[in-house]
N, C-alpha and C. Protein backbone atom coordinates (compact mmCIF):
# COMPACT_ATOMS: atom_id res chain seq x y z
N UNK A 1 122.48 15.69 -23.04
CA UNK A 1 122.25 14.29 -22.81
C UNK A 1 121.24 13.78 -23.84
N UNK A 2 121.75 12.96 -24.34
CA UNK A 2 120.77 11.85 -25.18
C UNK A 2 120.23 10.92 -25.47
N UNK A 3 118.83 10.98 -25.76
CA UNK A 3 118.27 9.70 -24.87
C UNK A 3 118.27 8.72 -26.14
N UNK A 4 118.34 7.52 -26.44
CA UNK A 4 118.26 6.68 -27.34
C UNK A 4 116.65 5.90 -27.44
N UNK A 5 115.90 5.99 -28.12
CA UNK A 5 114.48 5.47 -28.30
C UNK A 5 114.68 4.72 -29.40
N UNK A 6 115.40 4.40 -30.07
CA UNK A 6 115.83 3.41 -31.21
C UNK A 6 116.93 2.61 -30.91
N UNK A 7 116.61 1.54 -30.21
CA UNK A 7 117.93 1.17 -30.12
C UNK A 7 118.45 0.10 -31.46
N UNK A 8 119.56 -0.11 -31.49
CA UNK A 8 120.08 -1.01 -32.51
C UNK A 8 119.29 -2.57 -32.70
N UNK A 9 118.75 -3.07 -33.77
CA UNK A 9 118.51 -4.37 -33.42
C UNK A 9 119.41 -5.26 -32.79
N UNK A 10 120.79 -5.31 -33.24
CA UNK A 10 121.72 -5.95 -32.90
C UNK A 10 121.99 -5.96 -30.99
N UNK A 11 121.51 -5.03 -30.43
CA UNK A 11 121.65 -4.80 -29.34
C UNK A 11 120.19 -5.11 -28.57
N UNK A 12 119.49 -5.37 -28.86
CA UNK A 12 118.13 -5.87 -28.61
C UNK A 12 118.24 -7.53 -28.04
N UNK A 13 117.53 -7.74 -26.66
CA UNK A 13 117.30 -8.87 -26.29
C UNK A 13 116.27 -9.67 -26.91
N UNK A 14 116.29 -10.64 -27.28
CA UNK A 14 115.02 -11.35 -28.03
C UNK A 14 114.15 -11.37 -26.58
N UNK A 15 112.55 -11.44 -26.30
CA UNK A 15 111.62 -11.49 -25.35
C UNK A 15 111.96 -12.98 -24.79
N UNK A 16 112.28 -13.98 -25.87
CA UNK A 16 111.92 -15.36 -25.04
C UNK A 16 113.20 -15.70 -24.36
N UNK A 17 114.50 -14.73 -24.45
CA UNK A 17 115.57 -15.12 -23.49
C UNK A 17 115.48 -13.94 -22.11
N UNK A 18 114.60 -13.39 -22.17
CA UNK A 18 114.63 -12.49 -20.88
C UNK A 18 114.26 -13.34 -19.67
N UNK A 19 113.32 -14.68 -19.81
CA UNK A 19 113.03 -15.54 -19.14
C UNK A 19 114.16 -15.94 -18.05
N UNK A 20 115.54 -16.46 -19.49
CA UNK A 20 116.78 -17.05 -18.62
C UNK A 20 117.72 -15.80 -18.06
N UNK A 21 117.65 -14.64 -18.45
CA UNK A 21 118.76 -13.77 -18.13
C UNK A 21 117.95 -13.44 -16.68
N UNK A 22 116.73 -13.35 -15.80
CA UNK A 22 116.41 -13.04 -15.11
C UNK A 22 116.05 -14.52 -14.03
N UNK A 23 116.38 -15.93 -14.46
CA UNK A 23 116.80 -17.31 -14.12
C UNK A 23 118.20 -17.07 -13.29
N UNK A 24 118.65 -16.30 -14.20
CA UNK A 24 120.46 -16.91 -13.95
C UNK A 24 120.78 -15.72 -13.02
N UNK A 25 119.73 -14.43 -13.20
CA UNK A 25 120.32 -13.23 -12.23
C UNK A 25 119.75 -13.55 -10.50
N UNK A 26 118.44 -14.86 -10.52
CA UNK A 26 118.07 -14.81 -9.12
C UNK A 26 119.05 -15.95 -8.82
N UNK A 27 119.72 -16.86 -9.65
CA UNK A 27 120.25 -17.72 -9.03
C UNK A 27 121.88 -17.20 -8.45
N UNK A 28 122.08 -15.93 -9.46
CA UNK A 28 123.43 -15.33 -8.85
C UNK A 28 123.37 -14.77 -7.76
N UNK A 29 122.21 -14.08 -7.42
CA UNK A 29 121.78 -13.64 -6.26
C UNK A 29 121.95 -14.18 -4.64
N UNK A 30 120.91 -15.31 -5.17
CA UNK A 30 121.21 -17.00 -4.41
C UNK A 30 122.44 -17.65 -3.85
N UNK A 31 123.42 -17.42 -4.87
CA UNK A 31 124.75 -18.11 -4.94
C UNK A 31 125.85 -16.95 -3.97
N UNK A 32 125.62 -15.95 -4.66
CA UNK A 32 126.23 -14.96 -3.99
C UNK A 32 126.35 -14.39 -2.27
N UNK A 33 124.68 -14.54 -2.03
CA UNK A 33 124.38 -13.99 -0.11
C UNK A 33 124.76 -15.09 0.22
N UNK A 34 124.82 -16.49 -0.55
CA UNK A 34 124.76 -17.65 0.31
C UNK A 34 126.25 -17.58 1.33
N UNK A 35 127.28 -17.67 0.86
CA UNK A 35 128.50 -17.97 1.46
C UNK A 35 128.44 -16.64 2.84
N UNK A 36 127.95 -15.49 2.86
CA UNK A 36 127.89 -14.70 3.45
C UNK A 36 127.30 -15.15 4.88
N UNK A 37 126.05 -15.69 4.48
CA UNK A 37 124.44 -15.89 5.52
C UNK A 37 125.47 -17.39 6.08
N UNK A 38 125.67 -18.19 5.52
CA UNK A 38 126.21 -18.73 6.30
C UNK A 38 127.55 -18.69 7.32
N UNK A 39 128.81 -17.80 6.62
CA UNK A 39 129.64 -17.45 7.92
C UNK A 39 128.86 -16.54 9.21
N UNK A 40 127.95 -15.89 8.70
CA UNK A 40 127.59 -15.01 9.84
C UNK A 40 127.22 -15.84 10.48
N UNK A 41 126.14 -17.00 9.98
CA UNK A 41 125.49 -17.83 11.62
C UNK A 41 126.78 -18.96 12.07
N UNK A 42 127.62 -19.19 11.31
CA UNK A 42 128.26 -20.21 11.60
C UNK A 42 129.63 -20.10 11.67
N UNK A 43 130.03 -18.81 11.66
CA UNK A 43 131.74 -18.31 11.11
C UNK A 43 132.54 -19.49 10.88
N UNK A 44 133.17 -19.66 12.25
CA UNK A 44 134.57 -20.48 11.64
C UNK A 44 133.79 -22.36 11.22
N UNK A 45 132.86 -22.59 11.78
CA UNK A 45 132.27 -23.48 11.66
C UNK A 45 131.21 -23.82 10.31
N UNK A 46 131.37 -23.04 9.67
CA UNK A 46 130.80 -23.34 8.38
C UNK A 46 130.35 -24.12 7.55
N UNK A 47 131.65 -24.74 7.25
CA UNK A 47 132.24 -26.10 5.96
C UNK A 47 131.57 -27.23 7.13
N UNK A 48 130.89 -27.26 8.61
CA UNK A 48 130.28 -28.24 8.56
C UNK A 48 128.92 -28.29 8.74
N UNK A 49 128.09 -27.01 7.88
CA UNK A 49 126.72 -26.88 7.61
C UNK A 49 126.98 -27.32 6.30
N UNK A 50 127.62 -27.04 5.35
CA UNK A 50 127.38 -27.51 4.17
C UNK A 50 127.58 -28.90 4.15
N UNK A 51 128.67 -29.25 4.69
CA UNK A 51 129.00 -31.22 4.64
C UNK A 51 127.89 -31.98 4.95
N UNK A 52 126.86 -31.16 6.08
CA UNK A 52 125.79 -32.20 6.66
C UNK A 52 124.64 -31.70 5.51
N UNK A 53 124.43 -30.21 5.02
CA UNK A 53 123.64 -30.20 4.19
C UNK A 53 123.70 -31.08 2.87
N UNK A 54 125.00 -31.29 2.49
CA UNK A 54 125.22 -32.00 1.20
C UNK A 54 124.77 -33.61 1.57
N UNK A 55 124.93 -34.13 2.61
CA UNK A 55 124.91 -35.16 3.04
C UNK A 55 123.01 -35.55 3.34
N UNK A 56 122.59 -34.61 3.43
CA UNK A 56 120.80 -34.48 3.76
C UNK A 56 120.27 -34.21 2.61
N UNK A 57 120.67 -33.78 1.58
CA UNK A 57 120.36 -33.60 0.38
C UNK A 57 120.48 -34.57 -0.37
N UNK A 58 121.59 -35.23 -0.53
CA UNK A 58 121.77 -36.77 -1.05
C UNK A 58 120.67 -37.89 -0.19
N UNK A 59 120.59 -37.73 0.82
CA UNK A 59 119.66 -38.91 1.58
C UNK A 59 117.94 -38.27 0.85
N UNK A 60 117.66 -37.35 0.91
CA UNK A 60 116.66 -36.97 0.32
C UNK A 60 116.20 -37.15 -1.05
N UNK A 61 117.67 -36.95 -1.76
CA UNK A 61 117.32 -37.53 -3.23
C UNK A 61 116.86 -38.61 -3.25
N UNK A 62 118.05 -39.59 -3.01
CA UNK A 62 118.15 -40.80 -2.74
C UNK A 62 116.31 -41.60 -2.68
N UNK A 63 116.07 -41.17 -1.53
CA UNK A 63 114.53 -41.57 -1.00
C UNK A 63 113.14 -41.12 -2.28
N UNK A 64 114.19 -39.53 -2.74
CA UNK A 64 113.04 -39.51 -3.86
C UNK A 64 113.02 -40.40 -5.31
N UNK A 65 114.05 -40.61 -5.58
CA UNK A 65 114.43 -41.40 -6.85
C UNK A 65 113.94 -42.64 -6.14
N UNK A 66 113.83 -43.32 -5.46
CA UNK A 66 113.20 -44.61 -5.04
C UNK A 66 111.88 -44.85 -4.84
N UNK A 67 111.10 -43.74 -4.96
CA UNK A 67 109.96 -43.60 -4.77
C UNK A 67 109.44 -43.21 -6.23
N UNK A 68 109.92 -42.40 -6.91
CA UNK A 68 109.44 -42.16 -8.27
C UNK A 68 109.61 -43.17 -9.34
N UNK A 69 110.77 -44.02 -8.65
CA UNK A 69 110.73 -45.36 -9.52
C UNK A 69 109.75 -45.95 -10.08
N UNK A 70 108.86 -46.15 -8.78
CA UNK A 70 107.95 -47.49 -8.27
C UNK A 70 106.27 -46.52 -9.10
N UNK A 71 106.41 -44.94 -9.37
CA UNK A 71 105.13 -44.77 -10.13
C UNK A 71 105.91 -43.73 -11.14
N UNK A 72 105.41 -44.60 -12.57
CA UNK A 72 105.49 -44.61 -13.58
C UNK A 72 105.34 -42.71 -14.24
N UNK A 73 103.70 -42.80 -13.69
CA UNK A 73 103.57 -41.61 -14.86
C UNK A 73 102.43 -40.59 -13.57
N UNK A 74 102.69 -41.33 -12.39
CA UNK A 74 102.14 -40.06 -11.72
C UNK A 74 102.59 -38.83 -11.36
N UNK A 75 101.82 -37.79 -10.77
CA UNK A 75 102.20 -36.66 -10.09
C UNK A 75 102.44 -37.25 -8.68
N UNK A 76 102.70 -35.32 -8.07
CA UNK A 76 102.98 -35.70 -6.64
C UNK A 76 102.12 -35.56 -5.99
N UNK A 77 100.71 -34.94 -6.33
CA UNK A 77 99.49 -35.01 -5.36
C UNK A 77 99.13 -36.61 -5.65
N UNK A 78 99.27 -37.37 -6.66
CA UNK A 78 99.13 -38.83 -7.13
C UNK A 78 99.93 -39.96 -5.90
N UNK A 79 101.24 -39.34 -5.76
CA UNK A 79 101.68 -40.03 -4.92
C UNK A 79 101.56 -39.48 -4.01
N UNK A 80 101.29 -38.41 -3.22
CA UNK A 80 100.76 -38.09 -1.74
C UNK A 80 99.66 -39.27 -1.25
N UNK A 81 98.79 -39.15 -2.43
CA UNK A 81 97.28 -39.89 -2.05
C UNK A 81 97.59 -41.30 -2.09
N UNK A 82 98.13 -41.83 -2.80
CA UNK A 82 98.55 -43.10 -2.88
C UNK A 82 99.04 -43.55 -1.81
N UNK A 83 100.36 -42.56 -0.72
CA UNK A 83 101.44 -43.15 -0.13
C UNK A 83 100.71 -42.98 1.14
N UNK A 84 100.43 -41.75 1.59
CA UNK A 84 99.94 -41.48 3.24
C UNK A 84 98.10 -41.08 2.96
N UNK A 85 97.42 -41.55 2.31
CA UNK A 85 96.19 -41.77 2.16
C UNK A 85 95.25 -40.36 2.17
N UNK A 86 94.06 -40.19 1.93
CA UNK A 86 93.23 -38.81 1.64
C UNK A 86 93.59 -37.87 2.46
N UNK A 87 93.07 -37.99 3.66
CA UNK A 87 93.26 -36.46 4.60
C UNK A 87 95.14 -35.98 4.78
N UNK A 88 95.61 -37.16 4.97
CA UNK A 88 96.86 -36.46 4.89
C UNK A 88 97.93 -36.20 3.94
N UNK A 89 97.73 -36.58 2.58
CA UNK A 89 97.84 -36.01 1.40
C UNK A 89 97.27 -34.26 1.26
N UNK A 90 96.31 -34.66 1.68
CA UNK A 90 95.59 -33.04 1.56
C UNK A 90 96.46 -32.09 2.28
N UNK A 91 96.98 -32.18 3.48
CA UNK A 91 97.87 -31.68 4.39
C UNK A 91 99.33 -31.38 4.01
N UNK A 92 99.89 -32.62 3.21
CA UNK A 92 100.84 -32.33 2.56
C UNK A 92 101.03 -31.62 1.78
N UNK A 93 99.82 -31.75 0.59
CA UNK A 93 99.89 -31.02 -0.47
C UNK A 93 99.88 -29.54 -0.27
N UNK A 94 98.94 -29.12 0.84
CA UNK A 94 98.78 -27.44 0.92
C UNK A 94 100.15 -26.97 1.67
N UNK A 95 101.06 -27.72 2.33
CA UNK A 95 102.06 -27.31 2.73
C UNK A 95 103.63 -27.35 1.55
N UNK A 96 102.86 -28.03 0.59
CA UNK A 96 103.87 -28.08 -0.36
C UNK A 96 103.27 -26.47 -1.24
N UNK A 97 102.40 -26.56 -1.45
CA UNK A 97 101.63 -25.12 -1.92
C UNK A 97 102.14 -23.81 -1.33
N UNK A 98 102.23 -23.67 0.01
CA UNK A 98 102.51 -22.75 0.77
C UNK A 98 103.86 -22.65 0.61
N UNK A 99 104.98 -23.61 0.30
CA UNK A 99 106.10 -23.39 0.46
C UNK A 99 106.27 -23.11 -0.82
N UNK A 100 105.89 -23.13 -2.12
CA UNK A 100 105.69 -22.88 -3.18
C UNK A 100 105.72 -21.24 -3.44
N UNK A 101 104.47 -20.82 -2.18
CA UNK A 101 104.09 -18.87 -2.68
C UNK A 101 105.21 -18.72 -1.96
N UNK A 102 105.46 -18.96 -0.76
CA UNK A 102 106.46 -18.55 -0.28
C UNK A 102 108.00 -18.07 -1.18
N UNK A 103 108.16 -19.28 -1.66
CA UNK A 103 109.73 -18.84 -2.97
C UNK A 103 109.24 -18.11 -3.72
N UNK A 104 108.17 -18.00 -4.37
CA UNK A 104 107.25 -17.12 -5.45
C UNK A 104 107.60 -15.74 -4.77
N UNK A 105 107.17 -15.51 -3.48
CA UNK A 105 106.93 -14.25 -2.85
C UNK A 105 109.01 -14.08 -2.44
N UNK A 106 109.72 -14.93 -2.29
CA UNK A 106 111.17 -14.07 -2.49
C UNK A 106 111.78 -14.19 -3.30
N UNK A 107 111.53 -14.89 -4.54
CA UNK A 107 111.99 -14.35 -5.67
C UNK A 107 111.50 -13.36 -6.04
N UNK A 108 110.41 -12.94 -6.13
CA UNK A 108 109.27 -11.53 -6.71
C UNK A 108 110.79 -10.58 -5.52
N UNK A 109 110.30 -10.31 -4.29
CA UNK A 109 111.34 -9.65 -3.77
C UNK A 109 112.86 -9.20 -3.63
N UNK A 110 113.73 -10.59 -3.94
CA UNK A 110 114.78 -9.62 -4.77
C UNK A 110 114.77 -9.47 -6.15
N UNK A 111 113.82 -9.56 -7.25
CA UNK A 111 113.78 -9.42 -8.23
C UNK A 111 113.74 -7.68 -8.40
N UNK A 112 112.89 -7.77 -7.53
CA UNK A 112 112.52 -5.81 -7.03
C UNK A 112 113.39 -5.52 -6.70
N UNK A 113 113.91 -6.17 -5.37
CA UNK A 113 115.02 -5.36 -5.30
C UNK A 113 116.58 -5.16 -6.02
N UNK A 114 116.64 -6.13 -7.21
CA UNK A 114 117.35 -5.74 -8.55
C UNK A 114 117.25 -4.84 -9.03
N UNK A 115 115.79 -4.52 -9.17
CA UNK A 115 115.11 -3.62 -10.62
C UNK A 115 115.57 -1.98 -9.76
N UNK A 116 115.01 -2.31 -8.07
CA UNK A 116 115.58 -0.85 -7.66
C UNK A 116 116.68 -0.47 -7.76
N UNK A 117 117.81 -1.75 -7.44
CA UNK A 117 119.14 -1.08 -7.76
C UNK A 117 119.68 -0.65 -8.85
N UNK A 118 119.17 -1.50 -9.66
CA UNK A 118 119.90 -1.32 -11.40
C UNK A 118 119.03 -0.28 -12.28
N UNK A 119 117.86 -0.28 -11.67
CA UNK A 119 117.18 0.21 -12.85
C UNK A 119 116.46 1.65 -12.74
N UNK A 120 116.01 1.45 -11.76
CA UNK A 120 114.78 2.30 -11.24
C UNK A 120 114.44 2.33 -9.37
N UNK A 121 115.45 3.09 -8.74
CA UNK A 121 115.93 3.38 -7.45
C UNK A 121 114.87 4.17 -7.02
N UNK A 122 114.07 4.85 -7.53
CA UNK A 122 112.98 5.71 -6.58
C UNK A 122 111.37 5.05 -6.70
N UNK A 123 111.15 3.84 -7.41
CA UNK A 123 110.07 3.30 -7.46
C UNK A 123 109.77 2.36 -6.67
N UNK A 124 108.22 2.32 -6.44
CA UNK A 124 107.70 1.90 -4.99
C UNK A 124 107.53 0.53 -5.14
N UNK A 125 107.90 -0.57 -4.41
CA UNK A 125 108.11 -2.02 -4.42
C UNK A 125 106.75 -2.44 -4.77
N UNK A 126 105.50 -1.60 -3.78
CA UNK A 126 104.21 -2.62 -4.57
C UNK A 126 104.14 -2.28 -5.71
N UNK A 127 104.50 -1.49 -6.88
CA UNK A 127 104.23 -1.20 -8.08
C UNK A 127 105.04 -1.69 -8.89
N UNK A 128 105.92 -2.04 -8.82
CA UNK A 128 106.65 -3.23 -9.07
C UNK A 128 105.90 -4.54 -8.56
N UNK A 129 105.71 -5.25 -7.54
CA UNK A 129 104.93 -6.18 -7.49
C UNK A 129 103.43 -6.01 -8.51
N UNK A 130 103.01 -5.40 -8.22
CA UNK A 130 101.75 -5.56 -8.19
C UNK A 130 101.78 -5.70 -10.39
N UNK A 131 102.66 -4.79 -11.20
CA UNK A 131 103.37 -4.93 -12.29
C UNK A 131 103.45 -6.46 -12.47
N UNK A 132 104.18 -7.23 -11.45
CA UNK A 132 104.41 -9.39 -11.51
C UNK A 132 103.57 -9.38 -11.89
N UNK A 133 102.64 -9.01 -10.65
CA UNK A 133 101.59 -9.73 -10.33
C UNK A 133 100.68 -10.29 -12.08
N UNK A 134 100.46 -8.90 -12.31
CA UNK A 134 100.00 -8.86 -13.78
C UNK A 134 100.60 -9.50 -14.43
N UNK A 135 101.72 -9.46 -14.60
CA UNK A 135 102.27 -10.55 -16.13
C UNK A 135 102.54 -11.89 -15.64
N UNK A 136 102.07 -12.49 -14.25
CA UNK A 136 102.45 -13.07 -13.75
C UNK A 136 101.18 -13.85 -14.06
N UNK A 137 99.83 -13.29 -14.16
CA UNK A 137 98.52 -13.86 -14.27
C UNK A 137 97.90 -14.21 -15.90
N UNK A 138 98.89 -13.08 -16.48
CA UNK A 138 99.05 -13.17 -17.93
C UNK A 138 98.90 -14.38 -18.69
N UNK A 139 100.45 -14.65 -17.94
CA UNK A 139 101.52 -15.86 -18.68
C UNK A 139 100.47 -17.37 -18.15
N UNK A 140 100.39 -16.82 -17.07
CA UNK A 140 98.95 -18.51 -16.32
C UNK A 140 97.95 -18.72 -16.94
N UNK A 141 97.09 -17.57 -17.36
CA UNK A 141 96.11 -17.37 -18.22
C UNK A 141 96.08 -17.82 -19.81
N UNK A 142 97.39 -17.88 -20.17
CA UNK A 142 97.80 -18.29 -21.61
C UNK A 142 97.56 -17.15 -22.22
């Protein structure tokens, strides 16, 4: 058996597209359990979680594009404070935060659990996390 430590340039990923090839592998991920997770809770009834989801998603846009209209060049802690005033802006905002680590913390998780299947099957998930974590503080850090 032979191990290759040179690989071909030609066969080499450039660093700044590993960004999107690991974009497009959580969104296949995403795309993929989805149709699953939903027959299980909803079997034959399905096609009318998505109709009302598509339908709640459009009303949501909708409300957001009407609102981002009306401010120009703010953020969204800008318009929290603006719309529902100090203390409960503050409330909003940390719950928009929290739902934030939250996707952070399951993308990090099946990302791992990619790397175990494809790559490296006997390595321990926090060492892999804790690996993010680092290049994760890196890339924030500049």
């Amino acid at each position: 058996m032979t191990v290759n430590l040179n690989p071909k340039p030609k066969s080499m990923i450039n660093a700044f597209l590993v960004m999107f090839i690991i974009h497009t592998a959580q969104t296949g991920v995403g795309i993929a359990g989805l149709p699953r997770v939903v027959f299980m809770e909803a079997s034959r009834d399905a096609w009318i979680c998505v109709f009302l989801s598509g339908l709640t998603i459009s009303l949501v846009l909708f409300v957001m594009v009407a609102i981002l209209k009306s401010y120009d060049s703010a953020d969204l802690y800008g318009i929290h404070k603006d719309v529902y005033g100090k203390w409960l802006s503050v409330f909003f905002n940390c719950i928009y935060i929290v739902y934030l680590l939250c996707v952070t913390f399951i993308i990090m998780m099946n990302y791992i659990e990619m790397v175990q299947a494809w790559i490296f099957p006997k390595i321990q998930p926090w060492l892999v996390m804790g690996l993010l974590l680092i290049l994760l503080a890196y890339g924030v850090s500049g």
